[in-house]
PDB file of N, CA and C in Angstrom:
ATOM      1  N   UNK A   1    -236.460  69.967 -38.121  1.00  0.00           N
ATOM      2  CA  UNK A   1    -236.480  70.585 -39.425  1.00  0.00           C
ATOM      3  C   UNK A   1    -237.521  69.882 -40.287  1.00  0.00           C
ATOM      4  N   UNK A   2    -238.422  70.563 -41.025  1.00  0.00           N
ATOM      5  CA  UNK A   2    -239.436  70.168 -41.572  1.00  0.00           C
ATOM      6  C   UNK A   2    -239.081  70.099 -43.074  1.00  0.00           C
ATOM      7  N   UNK A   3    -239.709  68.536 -43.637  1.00  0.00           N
ATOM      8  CA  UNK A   3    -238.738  68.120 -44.838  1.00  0.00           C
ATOM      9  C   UNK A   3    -239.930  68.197 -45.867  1.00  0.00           C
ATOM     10  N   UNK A   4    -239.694  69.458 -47.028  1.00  0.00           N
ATOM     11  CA  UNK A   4    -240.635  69.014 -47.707  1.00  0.00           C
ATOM     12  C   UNK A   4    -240.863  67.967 -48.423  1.00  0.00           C
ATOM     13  N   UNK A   5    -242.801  68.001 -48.981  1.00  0.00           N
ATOM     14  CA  UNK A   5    -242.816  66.812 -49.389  1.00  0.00           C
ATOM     15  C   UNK A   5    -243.053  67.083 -50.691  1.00  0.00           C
ATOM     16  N   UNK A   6    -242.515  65.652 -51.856  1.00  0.00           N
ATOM     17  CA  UNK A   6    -242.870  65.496 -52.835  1.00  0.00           C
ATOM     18  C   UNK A   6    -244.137  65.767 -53.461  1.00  0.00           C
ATOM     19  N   UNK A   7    -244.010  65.900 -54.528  1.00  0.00           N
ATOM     20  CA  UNK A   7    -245.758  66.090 -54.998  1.00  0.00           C
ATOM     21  C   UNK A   7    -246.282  64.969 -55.392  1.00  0.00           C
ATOM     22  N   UNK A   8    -245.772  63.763 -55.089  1.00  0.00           N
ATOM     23  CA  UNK A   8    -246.893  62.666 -54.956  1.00  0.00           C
ATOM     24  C   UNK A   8    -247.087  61.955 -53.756  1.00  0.00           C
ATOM     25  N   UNK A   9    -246.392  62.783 -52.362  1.00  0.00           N
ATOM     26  CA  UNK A   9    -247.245  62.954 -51.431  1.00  0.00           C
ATOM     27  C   UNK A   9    -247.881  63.578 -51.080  1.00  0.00           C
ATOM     28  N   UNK A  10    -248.564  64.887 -51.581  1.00  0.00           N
ATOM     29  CA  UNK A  10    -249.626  65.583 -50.784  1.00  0.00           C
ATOM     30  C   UNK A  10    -250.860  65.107 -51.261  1.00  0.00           C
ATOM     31  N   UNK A  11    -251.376  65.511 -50.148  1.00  0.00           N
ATOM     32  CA  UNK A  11    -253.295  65.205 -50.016  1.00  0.00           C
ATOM     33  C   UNK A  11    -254.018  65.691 -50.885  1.00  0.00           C
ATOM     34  N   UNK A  12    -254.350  65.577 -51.168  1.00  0.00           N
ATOM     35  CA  UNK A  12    -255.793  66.397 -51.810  1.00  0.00           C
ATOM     36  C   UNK A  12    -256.542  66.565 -50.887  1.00  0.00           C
ATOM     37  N   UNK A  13    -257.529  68.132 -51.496  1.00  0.00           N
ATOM     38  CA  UNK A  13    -258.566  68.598 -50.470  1.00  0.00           C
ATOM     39  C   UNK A  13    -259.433  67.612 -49.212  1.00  0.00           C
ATOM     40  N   UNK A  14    -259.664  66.361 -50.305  1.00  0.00           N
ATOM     41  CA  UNK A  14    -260.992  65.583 -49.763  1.00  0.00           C
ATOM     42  C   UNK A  14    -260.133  65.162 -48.854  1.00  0.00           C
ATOM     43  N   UNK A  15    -259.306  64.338 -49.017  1.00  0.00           N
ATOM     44  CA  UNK A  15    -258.019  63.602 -48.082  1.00  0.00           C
ATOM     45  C   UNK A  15    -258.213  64.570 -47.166  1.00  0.00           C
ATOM     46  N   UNK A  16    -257.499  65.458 -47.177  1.00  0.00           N
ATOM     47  CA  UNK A  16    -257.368  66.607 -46.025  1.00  0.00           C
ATOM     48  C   UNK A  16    -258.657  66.895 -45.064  1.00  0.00           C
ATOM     49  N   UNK A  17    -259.683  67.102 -46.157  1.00  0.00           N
ATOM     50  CA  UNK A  17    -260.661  67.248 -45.351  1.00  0.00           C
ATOM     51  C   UNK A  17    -261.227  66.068 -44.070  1.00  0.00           C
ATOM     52  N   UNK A  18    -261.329  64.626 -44.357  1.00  0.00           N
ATOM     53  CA  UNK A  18    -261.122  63.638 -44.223  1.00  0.00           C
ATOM     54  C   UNK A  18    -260.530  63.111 -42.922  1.00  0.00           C
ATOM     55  N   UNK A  19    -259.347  63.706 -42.326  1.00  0.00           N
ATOM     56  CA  UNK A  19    -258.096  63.400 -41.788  1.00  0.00           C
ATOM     57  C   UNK A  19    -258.627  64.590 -40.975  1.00  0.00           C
ATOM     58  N   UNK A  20    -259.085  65.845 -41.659  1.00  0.00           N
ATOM     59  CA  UNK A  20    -259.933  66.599 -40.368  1.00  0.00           C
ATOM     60  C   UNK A  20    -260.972  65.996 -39.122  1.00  0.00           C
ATOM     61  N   UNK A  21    -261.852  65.737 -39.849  1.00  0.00           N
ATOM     62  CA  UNK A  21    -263.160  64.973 -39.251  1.00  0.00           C
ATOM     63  C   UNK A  21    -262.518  63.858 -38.958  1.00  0.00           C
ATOM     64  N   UNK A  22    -261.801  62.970 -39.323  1.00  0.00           N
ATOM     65  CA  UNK A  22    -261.454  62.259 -38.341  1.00  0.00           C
ATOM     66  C   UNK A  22    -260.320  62.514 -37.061  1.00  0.00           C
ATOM     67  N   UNK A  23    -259.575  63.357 -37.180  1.00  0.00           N
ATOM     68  CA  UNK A  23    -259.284  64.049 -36.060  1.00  0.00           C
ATOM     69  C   UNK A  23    -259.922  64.355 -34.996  1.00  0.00           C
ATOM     70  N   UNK A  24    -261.067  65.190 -35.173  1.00  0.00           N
ATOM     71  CA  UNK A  24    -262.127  65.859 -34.777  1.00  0.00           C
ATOM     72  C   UNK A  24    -262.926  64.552 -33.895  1.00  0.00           C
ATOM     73  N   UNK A  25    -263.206  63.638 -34.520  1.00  0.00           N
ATOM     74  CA  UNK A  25    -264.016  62.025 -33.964  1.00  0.00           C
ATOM     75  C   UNK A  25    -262.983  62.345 -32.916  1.00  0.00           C
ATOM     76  N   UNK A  26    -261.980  61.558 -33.337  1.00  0.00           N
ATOM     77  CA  UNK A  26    -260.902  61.170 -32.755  1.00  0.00           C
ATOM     78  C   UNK A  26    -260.588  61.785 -30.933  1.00  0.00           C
ATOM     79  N   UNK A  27    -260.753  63.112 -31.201  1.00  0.00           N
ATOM     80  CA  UNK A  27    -260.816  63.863 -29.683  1.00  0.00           C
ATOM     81  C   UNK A  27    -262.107  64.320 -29.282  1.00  0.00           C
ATOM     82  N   UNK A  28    -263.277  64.096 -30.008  1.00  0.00           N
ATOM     83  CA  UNK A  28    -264.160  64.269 -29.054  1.00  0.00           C
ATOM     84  C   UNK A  28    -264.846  62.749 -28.461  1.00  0.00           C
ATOM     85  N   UNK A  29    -264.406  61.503 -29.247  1.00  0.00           N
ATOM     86  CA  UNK A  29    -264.418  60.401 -28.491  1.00  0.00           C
ATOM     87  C   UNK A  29    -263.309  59.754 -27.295  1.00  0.00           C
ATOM     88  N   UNK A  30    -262.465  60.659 -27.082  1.00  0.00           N
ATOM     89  CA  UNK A  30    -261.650  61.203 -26.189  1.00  0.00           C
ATOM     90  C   UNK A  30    -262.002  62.058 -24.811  1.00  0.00           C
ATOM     91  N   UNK A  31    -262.728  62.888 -25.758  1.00  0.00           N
ATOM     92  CA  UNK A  31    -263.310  64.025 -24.052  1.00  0.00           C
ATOM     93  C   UNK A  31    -262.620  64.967 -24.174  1.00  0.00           C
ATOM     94  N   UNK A  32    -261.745  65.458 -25.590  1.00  0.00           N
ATOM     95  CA  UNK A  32    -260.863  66.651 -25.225  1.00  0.00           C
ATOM     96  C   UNK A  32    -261.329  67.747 -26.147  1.00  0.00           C
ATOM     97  N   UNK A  33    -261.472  68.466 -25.250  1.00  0.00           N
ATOM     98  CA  UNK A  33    -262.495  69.538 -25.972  1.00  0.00           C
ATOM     99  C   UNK A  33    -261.393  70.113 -27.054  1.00  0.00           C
ATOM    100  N   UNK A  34    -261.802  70.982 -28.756  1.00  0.00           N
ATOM    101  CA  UNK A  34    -261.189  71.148 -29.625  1.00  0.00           C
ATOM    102  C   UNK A  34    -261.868  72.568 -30.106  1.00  0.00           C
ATOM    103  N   UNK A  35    -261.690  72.943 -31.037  1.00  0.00           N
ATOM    104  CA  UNK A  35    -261.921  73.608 -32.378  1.00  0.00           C
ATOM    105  C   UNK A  35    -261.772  73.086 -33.958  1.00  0.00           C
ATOM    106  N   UNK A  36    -262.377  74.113 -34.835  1.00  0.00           N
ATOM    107  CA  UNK A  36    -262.086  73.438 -35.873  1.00  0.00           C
ATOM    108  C   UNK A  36    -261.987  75.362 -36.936  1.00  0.00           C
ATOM    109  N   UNK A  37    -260.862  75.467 -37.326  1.00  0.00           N
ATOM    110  CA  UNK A  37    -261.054  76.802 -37.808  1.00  0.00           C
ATOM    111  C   UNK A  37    -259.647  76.675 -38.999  1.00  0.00           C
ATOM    112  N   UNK A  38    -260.390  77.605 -39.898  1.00  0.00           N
ATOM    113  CA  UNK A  38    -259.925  77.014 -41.484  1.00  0.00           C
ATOM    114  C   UNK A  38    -258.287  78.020 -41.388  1.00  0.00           C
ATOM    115  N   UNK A  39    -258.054  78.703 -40.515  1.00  0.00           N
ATOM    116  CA  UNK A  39    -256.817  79.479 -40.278  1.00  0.00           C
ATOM    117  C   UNK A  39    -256.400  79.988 -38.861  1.00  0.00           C
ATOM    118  N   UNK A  40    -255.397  79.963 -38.672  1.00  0.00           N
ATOM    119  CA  UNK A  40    -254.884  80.645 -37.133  1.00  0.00           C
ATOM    120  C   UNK A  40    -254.784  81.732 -36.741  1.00  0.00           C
ATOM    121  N   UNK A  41    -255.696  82.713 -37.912  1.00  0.00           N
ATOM    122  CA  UNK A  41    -255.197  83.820 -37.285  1.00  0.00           C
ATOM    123  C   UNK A  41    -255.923  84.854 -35.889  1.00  0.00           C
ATOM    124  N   UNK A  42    -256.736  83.601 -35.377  1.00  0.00           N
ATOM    125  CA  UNK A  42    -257.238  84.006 -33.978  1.00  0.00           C
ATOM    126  C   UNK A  42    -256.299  83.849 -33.063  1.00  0.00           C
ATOM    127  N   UNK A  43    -256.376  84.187 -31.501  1.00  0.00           N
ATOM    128  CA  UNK A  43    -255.086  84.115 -30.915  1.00  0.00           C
ATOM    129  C   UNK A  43    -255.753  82.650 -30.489  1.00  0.00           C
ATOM    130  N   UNK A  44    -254.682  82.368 -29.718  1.00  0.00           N
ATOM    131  CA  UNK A  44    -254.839  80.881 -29.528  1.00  0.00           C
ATOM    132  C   UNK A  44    -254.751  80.947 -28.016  1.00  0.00           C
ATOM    133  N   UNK A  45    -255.256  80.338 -27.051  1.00  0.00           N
ATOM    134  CA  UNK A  45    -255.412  80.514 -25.987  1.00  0.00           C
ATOM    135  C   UNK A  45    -254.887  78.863 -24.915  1.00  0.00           C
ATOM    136  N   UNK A  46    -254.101  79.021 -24.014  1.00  0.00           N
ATOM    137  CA  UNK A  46    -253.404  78.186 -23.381  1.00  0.00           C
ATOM    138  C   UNK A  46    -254.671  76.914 -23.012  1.00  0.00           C
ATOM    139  N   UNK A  47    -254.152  75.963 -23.113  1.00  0.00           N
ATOM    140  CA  UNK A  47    -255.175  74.558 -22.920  1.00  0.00           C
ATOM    141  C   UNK A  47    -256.124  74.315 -24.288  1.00  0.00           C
ATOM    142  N   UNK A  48    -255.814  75.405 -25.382  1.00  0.00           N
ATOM    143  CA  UNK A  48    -256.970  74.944 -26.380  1.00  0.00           C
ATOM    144  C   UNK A  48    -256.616  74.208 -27.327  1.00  0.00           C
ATOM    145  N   UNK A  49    -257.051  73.229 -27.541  1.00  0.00           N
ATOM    146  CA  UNK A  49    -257.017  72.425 -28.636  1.00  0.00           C
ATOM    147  C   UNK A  49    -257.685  73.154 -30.304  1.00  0.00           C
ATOM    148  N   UNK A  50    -256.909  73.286 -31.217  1.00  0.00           N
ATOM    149  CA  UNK A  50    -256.678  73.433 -32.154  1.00  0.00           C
ATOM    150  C   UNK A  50    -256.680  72.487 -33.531  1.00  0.00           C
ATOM    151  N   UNK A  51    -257.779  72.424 -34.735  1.00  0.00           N
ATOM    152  CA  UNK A  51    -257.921  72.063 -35.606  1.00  0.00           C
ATOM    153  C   UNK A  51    -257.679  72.559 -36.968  1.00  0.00           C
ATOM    154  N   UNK A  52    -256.782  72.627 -38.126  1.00  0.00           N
ATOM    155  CA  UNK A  52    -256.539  73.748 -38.739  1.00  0.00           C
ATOM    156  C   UNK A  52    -256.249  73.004 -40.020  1.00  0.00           C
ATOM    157  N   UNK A  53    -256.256  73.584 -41.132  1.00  0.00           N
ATOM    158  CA  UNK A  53    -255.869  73.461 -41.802  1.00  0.00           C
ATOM    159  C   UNK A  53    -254.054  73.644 -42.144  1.00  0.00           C
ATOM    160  N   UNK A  54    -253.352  73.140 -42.645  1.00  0.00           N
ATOM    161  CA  UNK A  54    -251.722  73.235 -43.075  1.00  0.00           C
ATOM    162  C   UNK A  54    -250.893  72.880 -43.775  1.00  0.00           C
ATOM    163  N   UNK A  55    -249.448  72.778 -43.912  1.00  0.00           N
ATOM    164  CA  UNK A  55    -248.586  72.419 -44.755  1.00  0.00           C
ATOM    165  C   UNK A  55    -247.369  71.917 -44.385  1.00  0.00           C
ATOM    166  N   UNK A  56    -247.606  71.171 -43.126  1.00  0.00           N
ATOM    167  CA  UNK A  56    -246.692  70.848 -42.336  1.00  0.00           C
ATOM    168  C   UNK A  56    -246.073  69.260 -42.784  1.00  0.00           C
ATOM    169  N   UNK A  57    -244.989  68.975 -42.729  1.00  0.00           N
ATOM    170  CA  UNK A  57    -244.516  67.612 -43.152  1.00  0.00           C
ATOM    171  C   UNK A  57    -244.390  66.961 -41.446  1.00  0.00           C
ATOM    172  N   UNK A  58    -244.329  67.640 -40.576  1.00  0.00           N
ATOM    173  CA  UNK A  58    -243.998  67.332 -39.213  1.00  0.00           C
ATOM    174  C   UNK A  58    -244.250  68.211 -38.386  1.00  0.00           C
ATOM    175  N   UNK A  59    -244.478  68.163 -36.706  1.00  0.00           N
ATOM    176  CA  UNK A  59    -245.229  68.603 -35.889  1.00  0.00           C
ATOM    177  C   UNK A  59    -243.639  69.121 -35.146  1.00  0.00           C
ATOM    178  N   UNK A  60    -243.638  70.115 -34.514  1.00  0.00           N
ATOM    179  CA  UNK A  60    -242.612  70.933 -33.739  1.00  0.00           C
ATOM    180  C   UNK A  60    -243.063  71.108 -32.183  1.00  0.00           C
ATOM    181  N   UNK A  61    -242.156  71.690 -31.485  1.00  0.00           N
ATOM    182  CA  UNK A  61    -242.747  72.079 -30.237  1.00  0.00           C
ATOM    183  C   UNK A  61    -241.978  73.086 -29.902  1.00  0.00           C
ATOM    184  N   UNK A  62    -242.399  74.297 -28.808  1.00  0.00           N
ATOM    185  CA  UNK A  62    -241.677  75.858 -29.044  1.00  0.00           C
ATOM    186  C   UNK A  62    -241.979  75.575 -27.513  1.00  0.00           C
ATOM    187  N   UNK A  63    -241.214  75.832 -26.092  1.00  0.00           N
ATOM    188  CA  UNK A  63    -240.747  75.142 -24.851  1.00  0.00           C
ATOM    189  C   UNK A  63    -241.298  76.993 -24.133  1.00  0.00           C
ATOM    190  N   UNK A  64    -240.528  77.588 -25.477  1.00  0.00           N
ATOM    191  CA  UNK A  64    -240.566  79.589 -24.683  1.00  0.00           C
ATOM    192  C   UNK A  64    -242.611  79.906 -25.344  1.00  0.00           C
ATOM    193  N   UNK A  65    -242.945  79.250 -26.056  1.00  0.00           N
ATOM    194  CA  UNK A  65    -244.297  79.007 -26.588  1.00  0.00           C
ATOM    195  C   UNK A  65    -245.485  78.213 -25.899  1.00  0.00           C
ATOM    196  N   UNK A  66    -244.682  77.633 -25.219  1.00  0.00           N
ATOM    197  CA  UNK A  66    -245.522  76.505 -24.723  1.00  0.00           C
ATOM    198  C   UNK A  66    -246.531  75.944 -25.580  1.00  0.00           C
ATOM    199  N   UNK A  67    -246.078  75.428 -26.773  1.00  0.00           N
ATOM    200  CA  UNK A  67    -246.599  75.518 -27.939  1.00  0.00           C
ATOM    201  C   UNK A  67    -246.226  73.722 -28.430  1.00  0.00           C
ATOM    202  N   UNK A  68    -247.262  72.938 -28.650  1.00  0.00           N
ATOM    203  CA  UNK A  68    -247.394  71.470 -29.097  1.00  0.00           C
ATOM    204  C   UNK A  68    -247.941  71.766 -30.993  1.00  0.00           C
ATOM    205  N   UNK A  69    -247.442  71.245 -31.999  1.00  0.00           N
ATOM    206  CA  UNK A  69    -248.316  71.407 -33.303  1.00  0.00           C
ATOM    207  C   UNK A  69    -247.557  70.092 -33.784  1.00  0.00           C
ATOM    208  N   UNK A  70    -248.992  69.576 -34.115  1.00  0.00           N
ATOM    209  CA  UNK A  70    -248.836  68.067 -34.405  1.00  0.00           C
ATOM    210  C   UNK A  70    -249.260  68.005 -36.038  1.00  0.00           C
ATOM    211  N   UNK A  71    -248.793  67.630 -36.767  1.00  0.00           N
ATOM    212  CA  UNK A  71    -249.016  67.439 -37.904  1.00  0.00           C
ATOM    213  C   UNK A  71    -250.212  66.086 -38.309  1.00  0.00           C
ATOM    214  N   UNK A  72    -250.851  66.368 -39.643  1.00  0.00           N
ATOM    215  CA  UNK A  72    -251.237  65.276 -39.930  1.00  0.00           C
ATOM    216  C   UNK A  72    -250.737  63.668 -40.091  1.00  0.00           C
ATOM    217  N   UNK A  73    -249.588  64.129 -40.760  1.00  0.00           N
ATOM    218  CA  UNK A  73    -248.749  62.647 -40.594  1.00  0.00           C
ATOM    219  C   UNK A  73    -248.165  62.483 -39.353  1.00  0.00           C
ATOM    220  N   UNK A  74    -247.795  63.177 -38.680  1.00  0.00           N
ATOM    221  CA  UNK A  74    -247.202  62.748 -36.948  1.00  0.00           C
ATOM    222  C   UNK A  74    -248.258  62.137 -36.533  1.00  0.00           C
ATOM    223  N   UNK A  75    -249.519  62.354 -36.647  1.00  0.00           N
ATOM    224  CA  UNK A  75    -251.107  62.022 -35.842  1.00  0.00           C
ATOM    225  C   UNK A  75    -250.981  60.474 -36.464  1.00  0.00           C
ATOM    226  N   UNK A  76    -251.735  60.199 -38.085  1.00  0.00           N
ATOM    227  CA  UNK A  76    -252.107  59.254 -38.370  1.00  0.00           C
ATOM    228  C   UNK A  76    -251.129  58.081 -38.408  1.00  0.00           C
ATOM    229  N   UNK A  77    -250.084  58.633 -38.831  1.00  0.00           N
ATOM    230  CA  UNK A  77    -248.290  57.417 -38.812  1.00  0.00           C
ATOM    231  C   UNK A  77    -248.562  57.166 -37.495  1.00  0.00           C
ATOM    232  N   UNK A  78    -248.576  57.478 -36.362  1.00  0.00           N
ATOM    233  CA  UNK A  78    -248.502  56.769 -35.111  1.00  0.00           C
ATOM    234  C   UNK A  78    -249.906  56.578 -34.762  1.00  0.00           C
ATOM    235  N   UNK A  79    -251.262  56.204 -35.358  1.00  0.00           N
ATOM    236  CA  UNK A  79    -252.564  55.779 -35.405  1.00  0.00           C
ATOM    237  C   UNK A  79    -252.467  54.080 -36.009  1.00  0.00           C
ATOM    238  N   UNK A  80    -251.795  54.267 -37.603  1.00  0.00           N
ATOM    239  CA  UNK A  80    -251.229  52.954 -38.211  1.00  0.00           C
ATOM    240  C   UNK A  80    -250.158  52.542 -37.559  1.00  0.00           C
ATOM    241  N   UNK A  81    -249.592  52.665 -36.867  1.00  0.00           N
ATOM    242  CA  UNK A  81    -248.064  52.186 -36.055  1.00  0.00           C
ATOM    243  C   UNK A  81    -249.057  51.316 -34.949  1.00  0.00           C
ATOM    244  N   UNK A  82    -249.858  51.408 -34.236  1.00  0.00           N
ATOM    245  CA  UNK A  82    -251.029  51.449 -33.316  1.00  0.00           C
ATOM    246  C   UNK A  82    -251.465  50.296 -33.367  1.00  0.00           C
ATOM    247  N   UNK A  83    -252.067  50.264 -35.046  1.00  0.00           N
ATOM    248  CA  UNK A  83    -253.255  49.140 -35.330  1.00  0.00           C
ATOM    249  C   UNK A  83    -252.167  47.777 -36.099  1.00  0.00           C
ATOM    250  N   UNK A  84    -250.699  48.021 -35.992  1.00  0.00           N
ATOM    251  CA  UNK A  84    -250.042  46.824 -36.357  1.00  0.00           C
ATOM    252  C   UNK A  84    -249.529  45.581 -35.478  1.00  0.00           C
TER     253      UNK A  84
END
């Protein structure tokens, strides 16, 4: 269940933007091929990695979807969990 967040946790644009591109580093200094597209409403195609803009407090997974969506804070909280 996805918990909203306060309004003196959300990002601002730049933040957001930010947390994109470094995403983006992040898996192509990886080797895993991605996208980067400002909405989902293309279909999404099995093995593709996905960059998007959202409003997610947390990342879900759909098993009948075969469906992974990782949130910004699921990503970077376990990036800083990492570097401690």
């Amino acid at each position: 269940m996805a918990v909203e967040k306060k309004e003196e946790d959300s990002f601002t644009s730049e933040e957001m933007k930010q947390m994109q591109e470094k995403m983006s580093l992040l898996l192509t200094e990886n080797d895993i091929p991605h996208i980067y597209n400002e909405s989902v409403e293309s279909k999404l195609q099995e093995g593709n990695v996905l960059v998007t803009k959202g409003a997610l407090s947390s990342g879900f997974e759909s098993y009948d979807l075969n469906l992974l969506v990782i949130s910004s804070e699921d990503f970077f909280n376990n990036e800083r969990k990492k570097e401690k």
